[in-house]
PDB file of N, CA and C in Angstrom:
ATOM      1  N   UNK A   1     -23.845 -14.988  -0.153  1.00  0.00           N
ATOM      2  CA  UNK A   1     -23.071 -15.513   0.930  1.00  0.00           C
ATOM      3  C   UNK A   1     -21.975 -14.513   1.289  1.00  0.00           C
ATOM      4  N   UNK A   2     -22.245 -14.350   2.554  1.00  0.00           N
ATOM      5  CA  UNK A   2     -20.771 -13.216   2.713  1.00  0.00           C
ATOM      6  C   UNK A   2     -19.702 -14.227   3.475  1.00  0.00           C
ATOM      7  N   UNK A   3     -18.506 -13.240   3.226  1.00  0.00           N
ATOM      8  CA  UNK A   3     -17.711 -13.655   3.631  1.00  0.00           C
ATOM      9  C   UNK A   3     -16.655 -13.219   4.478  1.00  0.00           C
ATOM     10  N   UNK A   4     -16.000 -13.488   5.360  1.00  0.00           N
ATOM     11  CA  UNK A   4     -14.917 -12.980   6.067  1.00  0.00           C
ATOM     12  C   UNK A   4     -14.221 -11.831   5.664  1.00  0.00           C
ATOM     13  N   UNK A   5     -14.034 -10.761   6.078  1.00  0.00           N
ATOM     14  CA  UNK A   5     -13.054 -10.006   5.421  1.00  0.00           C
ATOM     15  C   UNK A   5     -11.712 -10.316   6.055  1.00  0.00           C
ATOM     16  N   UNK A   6     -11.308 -11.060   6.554  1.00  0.00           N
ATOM     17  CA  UNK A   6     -10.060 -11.458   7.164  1.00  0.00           C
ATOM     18  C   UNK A   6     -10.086 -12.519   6.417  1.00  0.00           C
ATOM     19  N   UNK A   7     -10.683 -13.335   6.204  1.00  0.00           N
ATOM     20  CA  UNK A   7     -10.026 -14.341   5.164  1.00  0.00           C
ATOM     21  C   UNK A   7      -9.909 -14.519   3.728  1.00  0.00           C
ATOM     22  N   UNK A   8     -10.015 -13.001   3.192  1.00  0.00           N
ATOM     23  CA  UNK A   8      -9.780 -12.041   1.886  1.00  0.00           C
ATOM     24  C   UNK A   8      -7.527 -11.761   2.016  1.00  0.00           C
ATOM     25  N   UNK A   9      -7.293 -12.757   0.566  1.00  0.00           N
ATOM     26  CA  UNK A   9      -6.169 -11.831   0.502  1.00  0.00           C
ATOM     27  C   UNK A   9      -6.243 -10.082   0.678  1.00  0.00           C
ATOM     28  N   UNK A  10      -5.020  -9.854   0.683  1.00  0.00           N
ATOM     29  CA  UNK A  10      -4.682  -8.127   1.437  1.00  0.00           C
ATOM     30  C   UNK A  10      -4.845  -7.744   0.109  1.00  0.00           C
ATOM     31  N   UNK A  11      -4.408  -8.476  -1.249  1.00  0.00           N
ATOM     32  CA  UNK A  11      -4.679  -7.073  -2.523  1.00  0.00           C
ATOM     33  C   UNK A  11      -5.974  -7.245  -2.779  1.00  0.00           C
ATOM     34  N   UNK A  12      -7.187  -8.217  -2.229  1.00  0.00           N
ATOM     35  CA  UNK A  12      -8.295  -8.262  -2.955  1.00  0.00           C
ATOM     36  C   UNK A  12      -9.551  -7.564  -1.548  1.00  0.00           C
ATOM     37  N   UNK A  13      -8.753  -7.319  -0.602  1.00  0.00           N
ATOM     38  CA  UNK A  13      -9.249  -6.646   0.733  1.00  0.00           C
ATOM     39  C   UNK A  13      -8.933  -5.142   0.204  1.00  0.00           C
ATOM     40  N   UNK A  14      -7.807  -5.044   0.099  1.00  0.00           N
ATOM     41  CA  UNK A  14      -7.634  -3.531  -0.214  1.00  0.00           C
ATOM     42  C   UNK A  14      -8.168  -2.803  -1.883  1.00  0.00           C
ATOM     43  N   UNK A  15      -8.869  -3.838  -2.395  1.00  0.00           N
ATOM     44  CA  UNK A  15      -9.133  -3.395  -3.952  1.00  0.00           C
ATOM     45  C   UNK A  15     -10.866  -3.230  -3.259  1.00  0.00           C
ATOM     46  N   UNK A  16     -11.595  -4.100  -2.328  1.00  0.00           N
ATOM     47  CA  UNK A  16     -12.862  -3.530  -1.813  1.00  0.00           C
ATOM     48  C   UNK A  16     -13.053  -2.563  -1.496  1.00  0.00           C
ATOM     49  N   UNK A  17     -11.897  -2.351  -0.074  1.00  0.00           N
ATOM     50  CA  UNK A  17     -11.757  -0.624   0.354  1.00  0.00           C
ATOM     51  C   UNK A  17     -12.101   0.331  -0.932  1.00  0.00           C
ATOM     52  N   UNK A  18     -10.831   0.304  -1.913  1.00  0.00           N
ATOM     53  CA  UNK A  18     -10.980   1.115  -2.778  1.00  0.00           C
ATOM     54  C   UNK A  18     -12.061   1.262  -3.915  1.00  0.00           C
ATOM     55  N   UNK A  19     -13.171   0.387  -3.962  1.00  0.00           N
ATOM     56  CA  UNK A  19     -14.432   0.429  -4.672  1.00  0.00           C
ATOM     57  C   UNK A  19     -15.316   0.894  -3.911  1.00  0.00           C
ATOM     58  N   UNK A  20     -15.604   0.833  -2.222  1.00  0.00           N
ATOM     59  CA  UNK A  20     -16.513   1.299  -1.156  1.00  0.00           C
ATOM     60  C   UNK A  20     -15.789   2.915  -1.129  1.00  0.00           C
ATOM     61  N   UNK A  21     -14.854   3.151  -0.623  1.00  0.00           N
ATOM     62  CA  UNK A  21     -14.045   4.908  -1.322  1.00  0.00           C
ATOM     63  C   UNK A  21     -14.714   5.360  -2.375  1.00  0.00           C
ATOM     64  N   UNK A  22     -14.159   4.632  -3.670  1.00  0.00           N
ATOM     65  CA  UNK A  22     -14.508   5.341  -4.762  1.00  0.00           C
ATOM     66  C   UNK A  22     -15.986   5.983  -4.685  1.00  0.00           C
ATOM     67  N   UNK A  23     -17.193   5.111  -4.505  1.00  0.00           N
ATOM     68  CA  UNK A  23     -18.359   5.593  -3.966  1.00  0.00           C
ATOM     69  C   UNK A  23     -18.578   6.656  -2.837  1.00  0.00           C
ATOM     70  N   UNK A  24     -17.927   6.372  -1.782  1.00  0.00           N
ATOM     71  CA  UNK A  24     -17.860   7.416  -1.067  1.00  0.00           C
ATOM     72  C   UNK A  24     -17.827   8.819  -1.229  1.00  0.00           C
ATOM     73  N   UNK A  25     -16.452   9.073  -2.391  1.00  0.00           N
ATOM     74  CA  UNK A  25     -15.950   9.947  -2.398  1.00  0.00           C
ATOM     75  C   UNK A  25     -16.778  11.033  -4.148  1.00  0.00           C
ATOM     76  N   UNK A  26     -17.572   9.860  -4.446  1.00  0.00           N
ATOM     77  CA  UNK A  26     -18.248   9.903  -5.481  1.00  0.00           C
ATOM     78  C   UNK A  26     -19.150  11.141  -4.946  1.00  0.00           C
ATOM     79  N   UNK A  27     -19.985  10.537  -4.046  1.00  0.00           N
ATOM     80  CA  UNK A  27     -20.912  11.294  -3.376  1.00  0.00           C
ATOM     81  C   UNK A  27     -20.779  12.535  -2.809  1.00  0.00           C
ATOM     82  N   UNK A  28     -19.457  12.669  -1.992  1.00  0.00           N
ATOM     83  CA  UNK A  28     -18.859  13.861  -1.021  1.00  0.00           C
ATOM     84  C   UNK A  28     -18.622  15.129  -2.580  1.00  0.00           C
ATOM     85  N   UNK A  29     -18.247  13.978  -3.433  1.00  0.00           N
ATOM     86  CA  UNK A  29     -17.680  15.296  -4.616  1.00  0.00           C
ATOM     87  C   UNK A  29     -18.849  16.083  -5.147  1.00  0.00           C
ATOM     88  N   UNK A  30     -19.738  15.254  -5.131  1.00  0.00           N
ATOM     89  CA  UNK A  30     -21.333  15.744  -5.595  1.00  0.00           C
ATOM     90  C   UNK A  30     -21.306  17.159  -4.796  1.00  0.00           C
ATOM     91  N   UNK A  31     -21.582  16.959  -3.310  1.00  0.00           N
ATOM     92  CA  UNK A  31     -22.252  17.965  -2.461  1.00  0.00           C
ATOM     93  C   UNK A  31     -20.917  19.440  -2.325  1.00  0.00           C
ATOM     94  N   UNK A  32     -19.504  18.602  -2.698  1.00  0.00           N
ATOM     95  CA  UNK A  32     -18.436  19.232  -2.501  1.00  0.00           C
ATOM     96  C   UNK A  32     -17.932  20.533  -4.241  1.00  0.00           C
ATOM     97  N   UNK A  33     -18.718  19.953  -4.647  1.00  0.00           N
ATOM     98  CA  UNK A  33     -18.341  20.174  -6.283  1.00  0.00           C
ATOM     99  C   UNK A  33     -19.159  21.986  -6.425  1.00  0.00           C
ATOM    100  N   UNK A  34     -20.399  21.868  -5.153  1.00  0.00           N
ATOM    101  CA  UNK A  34     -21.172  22.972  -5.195  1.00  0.00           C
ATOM    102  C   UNK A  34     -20.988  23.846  -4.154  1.00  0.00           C
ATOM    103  N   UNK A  35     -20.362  23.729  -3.176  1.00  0.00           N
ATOM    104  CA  UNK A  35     -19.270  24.078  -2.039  1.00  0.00           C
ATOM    105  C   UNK A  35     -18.317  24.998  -2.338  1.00  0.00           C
ATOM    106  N   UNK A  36     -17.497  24.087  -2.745  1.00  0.00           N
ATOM    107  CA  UNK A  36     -16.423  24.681  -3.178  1.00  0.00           C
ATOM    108  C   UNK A  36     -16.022  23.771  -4.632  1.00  0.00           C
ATOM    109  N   UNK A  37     -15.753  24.351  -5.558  1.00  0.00           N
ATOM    110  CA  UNK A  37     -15.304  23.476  -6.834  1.00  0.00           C
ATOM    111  C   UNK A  37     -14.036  22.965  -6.849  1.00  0.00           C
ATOM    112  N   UNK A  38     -12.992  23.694  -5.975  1.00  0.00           N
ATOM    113  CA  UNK A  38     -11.684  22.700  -6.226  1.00  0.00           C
ATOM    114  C   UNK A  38     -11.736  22.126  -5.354  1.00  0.00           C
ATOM    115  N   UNK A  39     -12.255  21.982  -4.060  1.00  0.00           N
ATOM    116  CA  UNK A  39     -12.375  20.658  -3.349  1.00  0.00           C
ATOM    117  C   UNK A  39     -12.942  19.742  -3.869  1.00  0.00           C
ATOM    118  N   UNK A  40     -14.407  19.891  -4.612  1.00  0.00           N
ATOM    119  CA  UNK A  40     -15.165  18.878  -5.121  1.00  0.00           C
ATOM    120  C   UNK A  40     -14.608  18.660  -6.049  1.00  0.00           C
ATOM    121  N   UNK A  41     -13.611  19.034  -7.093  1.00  0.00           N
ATOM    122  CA  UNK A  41     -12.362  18.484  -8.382  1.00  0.00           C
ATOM    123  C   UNK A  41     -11.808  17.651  -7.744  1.00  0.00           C
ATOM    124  N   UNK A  42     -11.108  17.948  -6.270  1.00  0.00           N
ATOM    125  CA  UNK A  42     -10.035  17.006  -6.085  1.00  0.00           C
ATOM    126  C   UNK A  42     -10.430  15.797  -5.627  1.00  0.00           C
ATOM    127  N   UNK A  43     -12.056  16.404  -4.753  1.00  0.00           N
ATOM    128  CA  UNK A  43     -12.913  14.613  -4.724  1.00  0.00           C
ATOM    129  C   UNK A  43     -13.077  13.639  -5.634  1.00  0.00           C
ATOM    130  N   UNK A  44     -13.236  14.457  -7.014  1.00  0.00           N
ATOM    131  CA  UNK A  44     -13.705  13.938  -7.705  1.00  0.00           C
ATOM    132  C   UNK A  44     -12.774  12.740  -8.534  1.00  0.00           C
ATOM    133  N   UNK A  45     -11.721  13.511  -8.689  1.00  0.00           N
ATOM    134  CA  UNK A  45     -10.380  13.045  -9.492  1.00  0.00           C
ATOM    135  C   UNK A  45     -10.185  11.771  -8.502  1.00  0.00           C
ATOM    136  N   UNK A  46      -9.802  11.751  -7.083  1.00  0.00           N
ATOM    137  CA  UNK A  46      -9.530  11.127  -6.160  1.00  0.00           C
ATOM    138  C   UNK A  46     -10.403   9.908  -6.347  1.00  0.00           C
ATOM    139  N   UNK A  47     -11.716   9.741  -6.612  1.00  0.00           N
ATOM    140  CA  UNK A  47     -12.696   9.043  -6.814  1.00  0.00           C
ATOM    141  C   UNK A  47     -12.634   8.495  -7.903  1.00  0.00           C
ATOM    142  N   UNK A  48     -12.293   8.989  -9.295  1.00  0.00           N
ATOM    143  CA  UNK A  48     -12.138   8.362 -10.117  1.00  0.00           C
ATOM    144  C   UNK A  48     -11.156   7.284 -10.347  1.00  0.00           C
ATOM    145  N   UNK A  49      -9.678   7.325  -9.839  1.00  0.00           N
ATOM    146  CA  UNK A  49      -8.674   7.035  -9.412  1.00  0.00           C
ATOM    147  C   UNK A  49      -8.486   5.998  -8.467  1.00  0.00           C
ATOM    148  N   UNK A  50      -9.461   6.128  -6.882  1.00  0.00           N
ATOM    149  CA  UNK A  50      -9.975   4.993  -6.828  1.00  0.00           C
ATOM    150  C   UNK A  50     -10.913   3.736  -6.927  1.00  0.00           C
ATOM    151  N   UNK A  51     -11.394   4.444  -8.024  1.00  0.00           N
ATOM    152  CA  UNK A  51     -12.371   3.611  -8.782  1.00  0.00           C
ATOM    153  C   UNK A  51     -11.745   2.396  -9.662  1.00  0.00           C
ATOM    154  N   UNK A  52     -11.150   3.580 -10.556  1.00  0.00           N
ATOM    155  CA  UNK A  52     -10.170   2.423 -11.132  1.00  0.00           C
ATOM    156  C   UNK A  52      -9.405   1.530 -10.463  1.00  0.00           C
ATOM    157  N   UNK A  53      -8.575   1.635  -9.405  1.00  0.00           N
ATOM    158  CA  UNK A  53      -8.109   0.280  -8.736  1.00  0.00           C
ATOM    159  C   UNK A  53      -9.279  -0.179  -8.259  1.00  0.00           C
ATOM    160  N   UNK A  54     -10.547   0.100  -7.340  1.00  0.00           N
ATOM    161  CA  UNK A  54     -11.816  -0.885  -7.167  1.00  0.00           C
ATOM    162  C   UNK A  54     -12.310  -1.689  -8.215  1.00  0.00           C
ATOM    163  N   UNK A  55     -11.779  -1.659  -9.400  1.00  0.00           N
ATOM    164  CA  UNK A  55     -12.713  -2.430 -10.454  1.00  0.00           C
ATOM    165  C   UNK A  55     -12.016  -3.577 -10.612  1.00  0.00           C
ATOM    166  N   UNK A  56     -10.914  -3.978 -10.200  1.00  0.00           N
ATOM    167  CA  UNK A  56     -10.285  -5.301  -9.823  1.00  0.00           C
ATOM    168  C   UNK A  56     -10.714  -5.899  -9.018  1.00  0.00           C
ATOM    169  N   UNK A  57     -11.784  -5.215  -7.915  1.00  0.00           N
ATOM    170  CA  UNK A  57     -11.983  -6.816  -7.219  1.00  0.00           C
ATOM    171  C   UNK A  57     -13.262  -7.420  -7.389  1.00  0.00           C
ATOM    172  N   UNK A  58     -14.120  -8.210  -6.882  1.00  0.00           N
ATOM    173  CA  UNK A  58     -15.432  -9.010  -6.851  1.00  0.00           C
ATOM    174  C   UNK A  58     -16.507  -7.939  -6.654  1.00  0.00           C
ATOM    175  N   UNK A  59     -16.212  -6.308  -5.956  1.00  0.00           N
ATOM    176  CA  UNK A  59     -17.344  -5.264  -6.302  1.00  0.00           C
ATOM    177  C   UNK A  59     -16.966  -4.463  -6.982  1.00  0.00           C
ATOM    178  N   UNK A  60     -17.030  -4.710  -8.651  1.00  0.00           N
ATOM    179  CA  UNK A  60     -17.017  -4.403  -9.906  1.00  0.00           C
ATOM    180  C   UNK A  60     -18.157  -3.082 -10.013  1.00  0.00           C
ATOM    181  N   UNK A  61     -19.298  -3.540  -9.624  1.00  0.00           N
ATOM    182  CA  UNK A  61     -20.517  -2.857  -9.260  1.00  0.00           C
ATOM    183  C   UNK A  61     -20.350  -1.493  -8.491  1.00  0.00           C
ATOM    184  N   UNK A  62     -19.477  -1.843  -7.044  1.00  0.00           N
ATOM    185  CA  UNK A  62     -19.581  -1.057  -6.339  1.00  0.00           C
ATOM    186  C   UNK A  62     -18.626   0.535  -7.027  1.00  0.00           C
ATOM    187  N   UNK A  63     -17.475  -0.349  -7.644  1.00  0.00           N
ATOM    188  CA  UNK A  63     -16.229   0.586  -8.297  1.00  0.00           C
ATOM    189  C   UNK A  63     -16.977   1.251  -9.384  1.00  0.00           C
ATOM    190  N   UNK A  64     -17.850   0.924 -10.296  1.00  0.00           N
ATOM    191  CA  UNK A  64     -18.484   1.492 -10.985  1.00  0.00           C
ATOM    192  C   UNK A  64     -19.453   2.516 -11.248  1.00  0.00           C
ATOM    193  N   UNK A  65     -19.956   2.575  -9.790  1.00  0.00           N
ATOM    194  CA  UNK A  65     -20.905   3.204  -9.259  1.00  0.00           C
ATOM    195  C   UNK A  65     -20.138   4.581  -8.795  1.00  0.00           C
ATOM    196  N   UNK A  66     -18.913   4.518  -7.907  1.00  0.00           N
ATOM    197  CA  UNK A  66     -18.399   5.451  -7.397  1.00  0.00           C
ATOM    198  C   UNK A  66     -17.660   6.108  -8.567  1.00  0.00           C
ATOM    199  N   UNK A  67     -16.956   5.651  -9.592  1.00  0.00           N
ATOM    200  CA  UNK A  67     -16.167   6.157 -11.411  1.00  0.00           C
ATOM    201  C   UNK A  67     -17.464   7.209 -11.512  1.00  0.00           C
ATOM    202  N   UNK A  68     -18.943   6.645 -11.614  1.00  0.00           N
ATOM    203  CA  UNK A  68     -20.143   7.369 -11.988  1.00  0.00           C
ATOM    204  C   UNK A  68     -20.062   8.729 -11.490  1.00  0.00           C
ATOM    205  N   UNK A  69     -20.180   8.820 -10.225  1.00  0.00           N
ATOM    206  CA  UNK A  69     -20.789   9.630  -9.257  1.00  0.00           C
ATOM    207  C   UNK A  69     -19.704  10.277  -9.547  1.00  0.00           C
ATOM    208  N   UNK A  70     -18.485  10.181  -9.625  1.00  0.00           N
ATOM    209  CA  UNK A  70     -17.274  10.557  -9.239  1.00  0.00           C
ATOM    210  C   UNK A  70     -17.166  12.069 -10.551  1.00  0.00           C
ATOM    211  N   UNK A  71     -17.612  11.159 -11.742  1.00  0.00           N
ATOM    212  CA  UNK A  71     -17.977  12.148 -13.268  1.00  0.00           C
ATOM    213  C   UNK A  71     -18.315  13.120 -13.199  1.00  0.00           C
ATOM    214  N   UNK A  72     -19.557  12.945 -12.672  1.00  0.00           N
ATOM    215  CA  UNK A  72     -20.670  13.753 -12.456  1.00  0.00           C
ATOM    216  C   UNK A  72     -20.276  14.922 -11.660  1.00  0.00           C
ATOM    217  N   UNK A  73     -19.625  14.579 -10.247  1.00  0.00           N
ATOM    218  CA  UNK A  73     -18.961  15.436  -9.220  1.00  0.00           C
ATOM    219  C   UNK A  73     -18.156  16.357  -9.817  1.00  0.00           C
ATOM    220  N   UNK A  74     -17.224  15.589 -11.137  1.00  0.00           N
ATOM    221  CA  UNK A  74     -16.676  16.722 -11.684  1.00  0.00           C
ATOM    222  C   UNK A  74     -17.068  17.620 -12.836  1.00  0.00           C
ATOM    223  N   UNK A  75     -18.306  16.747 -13.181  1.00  0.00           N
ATOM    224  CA  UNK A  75     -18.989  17.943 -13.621  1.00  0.00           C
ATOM    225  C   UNK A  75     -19.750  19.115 -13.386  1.00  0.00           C
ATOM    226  N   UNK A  76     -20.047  18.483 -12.568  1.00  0.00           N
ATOM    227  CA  UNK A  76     -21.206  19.793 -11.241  1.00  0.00           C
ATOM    228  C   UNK A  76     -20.123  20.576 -10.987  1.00  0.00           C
ATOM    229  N   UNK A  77     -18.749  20.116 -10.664  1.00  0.00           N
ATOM    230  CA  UNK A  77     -18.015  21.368 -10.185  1.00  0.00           C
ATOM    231  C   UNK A  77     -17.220  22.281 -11.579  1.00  0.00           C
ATOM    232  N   UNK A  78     -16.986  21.664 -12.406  1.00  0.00           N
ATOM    233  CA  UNK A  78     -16.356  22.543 -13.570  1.00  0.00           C
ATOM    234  C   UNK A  78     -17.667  23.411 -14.231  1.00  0.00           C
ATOM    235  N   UNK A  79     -18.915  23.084 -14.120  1.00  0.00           N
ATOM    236  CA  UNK A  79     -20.706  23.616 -14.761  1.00  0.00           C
ATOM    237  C   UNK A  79     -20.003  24.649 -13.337  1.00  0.00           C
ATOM    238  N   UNK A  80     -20.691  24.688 -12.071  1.00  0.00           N
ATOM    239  CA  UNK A  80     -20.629  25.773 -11.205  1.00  0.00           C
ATOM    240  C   UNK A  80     -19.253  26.487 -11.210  1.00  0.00           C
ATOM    241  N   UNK A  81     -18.116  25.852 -11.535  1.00  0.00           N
ATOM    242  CA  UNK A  81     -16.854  27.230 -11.256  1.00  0.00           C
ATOM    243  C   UNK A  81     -17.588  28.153 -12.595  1.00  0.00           C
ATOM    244  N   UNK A  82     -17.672  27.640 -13.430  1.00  0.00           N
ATOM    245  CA  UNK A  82     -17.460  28.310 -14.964  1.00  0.00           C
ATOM    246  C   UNK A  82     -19.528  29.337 -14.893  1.00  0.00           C
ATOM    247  N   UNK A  83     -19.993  28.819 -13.980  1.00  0.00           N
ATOM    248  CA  UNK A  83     -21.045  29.705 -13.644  1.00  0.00           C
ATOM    249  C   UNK A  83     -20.629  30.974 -12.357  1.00  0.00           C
ATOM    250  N   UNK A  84     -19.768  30.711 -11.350  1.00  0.00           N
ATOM    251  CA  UNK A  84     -19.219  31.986 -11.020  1.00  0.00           C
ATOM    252  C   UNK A  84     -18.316  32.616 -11.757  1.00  0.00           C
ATOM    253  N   UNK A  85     -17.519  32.233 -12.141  1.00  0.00           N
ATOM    254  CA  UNK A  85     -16.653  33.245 -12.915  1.00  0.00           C
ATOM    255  C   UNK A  85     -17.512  33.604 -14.086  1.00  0.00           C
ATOM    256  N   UNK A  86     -18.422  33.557 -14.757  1.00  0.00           N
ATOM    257  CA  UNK A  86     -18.896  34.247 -15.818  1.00  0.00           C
ATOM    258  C   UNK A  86     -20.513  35.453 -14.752  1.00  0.00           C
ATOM    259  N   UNK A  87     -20.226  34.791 -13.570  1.00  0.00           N
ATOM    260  CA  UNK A  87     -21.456  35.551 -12.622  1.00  0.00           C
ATOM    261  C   UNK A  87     -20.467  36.917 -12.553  1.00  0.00           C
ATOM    262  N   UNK A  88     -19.256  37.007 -12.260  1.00  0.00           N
ATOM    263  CA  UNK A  88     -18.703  38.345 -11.757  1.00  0.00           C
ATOM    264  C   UNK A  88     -18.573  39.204 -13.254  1.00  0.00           C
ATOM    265  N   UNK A  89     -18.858  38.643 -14.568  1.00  0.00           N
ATOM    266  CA  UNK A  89     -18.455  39.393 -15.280  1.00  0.00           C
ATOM    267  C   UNK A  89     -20.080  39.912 -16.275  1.00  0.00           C
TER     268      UNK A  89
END
């Protein structure tokens, strides 16, 4: 059953935002992590961060998913920096 997002208190409206983000930004860090690595760090961190406030509201799931992706993002990017800098030497 869905429900209104207007008839969602504002901290449990704004704790969704931040679980649908966290995913978001989960993903961007992925593609961003191999890009450029300190952009995809700062996605990543950013993602984790709002993950953790997303896991307060009713998409537990969704916040969890984006914490995931978010890991990973920073791992792909600390694996690829630490593969160029050992490429120039």
């Amino acid at each position: 059953m869905e429900t209104d997002p207007a008839s969602l208190d504002p901290e449990e409206r704004s704790n969704k935002f931040y679980a649908l983000a966290s995913a978001g930004l989960g993903i961007l860090s992925l593609c961003g992590g191999i890009i450029s690595p300190a952009f995809g760090s700062i996605l990543a961190i950013l993602g984790i961060v709002l993950g953790i406030f997303g896991r307060r509201s009713e998409n537990k799931r969704s916040a969890t998913v984006g914490i995931s992706l978010s890991i990973i993002g920073l791992l792909t990017a600390i694996i690829f920096s630490l593969l160029l800098y050992f490429a120039k030497y």
